[in-house]
Protein backbone atom coordinates (compact mmCIF):
# COMPACT_ATOMS: atom_id res chain seq x y z
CA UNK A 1 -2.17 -3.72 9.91
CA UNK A 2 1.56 -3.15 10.74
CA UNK A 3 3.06 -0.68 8.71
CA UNK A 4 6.82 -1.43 8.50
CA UNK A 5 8.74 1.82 7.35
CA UNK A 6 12.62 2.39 5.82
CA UNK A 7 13.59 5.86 4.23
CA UNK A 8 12.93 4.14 0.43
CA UNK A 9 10.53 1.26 0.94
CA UNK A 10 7.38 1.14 3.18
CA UNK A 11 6.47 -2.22 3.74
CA UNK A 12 3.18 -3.62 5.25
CA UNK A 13 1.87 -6.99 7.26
CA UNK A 14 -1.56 -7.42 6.75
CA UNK A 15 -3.68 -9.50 8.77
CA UNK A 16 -7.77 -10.54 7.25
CA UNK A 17 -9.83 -13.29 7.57
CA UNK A 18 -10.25 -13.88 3.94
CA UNK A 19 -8.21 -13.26 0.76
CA UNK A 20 -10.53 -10.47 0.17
CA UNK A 21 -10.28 -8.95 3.10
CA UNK A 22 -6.91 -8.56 2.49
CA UNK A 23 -6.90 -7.42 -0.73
CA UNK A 24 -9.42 -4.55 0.50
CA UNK A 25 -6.41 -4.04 3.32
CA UNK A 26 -3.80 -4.12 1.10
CA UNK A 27 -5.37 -1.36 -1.14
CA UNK A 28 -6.11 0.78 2.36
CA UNK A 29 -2.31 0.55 2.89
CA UNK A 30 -1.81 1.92 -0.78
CA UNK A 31 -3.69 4.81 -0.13
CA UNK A 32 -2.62 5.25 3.87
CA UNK A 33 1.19 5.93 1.80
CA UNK A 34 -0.02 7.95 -0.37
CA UNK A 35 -1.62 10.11 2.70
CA UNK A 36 -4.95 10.38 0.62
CA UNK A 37 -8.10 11.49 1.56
CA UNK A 38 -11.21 10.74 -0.87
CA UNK A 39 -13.72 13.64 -1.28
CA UNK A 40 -17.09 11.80 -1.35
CA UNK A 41 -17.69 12.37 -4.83
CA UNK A 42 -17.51 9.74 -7.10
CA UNK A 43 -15.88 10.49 -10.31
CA UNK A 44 -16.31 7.09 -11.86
CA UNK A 45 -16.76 3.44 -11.14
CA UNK A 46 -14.78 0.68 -12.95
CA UNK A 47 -15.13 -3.33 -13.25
CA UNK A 48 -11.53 -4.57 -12.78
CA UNK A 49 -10.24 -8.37 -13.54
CA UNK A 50 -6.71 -9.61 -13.00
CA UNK A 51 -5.53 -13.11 -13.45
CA UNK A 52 -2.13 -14.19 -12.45
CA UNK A 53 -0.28 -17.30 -11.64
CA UNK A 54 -0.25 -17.47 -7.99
CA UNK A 55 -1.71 -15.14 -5.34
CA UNK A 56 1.23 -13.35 -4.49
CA UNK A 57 1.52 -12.11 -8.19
CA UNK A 58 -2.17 -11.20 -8.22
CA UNK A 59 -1.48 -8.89 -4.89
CA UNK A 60 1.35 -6.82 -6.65
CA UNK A 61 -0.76 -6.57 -10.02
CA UNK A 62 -4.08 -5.49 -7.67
CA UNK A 63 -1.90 -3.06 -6.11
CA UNK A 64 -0.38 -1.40 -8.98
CA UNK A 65 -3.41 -0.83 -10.86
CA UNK A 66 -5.09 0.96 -8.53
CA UNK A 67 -1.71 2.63 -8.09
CA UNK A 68 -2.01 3.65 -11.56
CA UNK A 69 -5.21 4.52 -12.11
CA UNK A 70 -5.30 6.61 -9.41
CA UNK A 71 -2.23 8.34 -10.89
CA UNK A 72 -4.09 8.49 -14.23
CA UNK A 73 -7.36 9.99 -12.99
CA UNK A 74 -5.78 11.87 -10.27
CA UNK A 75 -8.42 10.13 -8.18
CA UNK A 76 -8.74 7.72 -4.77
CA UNK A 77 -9.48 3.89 -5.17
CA UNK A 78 -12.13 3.20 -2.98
CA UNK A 79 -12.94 -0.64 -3.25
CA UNK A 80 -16.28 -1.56 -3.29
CA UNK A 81 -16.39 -5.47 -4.08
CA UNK A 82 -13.63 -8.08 -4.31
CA UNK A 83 -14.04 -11.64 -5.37
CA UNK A 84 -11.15 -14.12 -5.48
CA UNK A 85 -11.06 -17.31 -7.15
CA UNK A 86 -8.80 -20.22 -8.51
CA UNK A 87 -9.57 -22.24 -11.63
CA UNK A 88 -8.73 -25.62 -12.70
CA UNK A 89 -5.34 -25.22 -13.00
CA UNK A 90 -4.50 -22.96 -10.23
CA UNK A 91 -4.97 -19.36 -11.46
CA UNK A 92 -5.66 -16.72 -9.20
CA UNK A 93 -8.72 -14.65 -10.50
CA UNK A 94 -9.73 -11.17 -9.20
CA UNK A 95 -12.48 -9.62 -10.26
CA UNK A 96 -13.67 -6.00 -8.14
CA UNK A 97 -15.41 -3.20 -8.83
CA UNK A 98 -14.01 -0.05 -7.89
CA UNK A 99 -14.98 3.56 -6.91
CA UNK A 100 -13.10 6.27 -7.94
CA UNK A 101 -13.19 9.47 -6.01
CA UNK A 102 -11.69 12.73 -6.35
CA UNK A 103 -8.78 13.45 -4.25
CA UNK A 104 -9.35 15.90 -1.54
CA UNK A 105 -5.95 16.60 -0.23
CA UNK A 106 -2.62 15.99 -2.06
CA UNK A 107 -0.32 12.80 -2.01
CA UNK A 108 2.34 13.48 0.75
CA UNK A 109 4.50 10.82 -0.76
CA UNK A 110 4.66 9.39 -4.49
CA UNK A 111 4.93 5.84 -5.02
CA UNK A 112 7.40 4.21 -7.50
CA UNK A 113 6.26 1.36 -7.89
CA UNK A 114 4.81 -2.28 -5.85
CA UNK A 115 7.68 -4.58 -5.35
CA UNK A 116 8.18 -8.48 -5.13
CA UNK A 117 10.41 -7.70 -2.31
CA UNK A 118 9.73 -9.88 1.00
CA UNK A 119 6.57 -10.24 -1.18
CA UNK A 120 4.47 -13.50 0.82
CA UNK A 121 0.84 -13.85 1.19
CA UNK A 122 -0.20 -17.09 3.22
CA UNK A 123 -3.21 -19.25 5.79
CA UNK A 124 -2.21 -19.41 8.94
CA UNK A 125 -4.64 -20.90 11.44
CA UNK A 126 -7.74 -19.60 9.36
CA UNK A 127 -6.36 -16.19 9.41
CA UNK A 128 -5.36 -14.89 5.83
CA UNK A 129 -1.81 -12.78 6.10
CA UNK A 130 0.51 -10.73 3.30
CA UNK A 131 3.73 -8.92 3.36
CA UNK A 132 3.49 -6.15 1.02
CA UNK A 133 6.59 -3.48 -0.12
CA UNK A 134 5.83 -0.13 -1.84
CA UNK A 135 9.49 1.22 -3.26
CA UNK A 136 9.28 5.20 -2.53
């Protein structure tokens, strides 16, 4: 992971060898910006399921609601299963389960929001890759 930094944006290349895998590195990224660490208690566990168009719009909405509910619960998203899938008529599906754990230090920078800018997630040679921006 590449973290690519400007004084209002942080932006990220990721590098997996499945879509997954970089969905799991996309969500460490989240939390490496936030400057989280987890405490290793669990507070709760959620099912989560996004569908979106295309990939790239699954991505942003994968990122902001962990972004949120971490917000919301005041607590680390710690992934603990991520499936990906495309139906029929070329949805991207995501369906994870997620740990929740209490926050043991404080954010050292807030997060506005997940942006669509320079937003690209692609194969290249078997290797899975995304470009991810997190407006600060």
């Amino acid at each position: 992971m590449e973290e690519l930094s400007h004084t209002a944006d942080v932006g990220f290349r990721l590098t997996a060898d499945s879509p997954s895998g970089l969905f799991r590195l996309a969500a460490e990224g989240l939390r490496r910006t936030l400057g989280h660490e987890a405490a290793p208690d669990v507070l709760e566990e959620e099912a989560i399921r996004l569908e979106r168009p295309d990939t790239e719009r699954l991505l942003v909405a994968w990122l902001r609601t962990l972004q949120e509910g971490g917000e919301r619960r005041g607590a680390v998203p710690s992934p603990i299963s991520i499936e990906l899938a495309r139906d029929a008529s070329g949805t991207a599906r995501l369906d994870a389960r997620v740990a929740w754990n209490r926050r043991a230090t404080d954010p050292v920078r807030e997060i506005k929001g997940v942006t669509y800018h320079g937003l690209e997630v692609r194969e290249r040679e078997g290797r899975w890759e995304a470009m991810v921006v997190l407006d600060l």
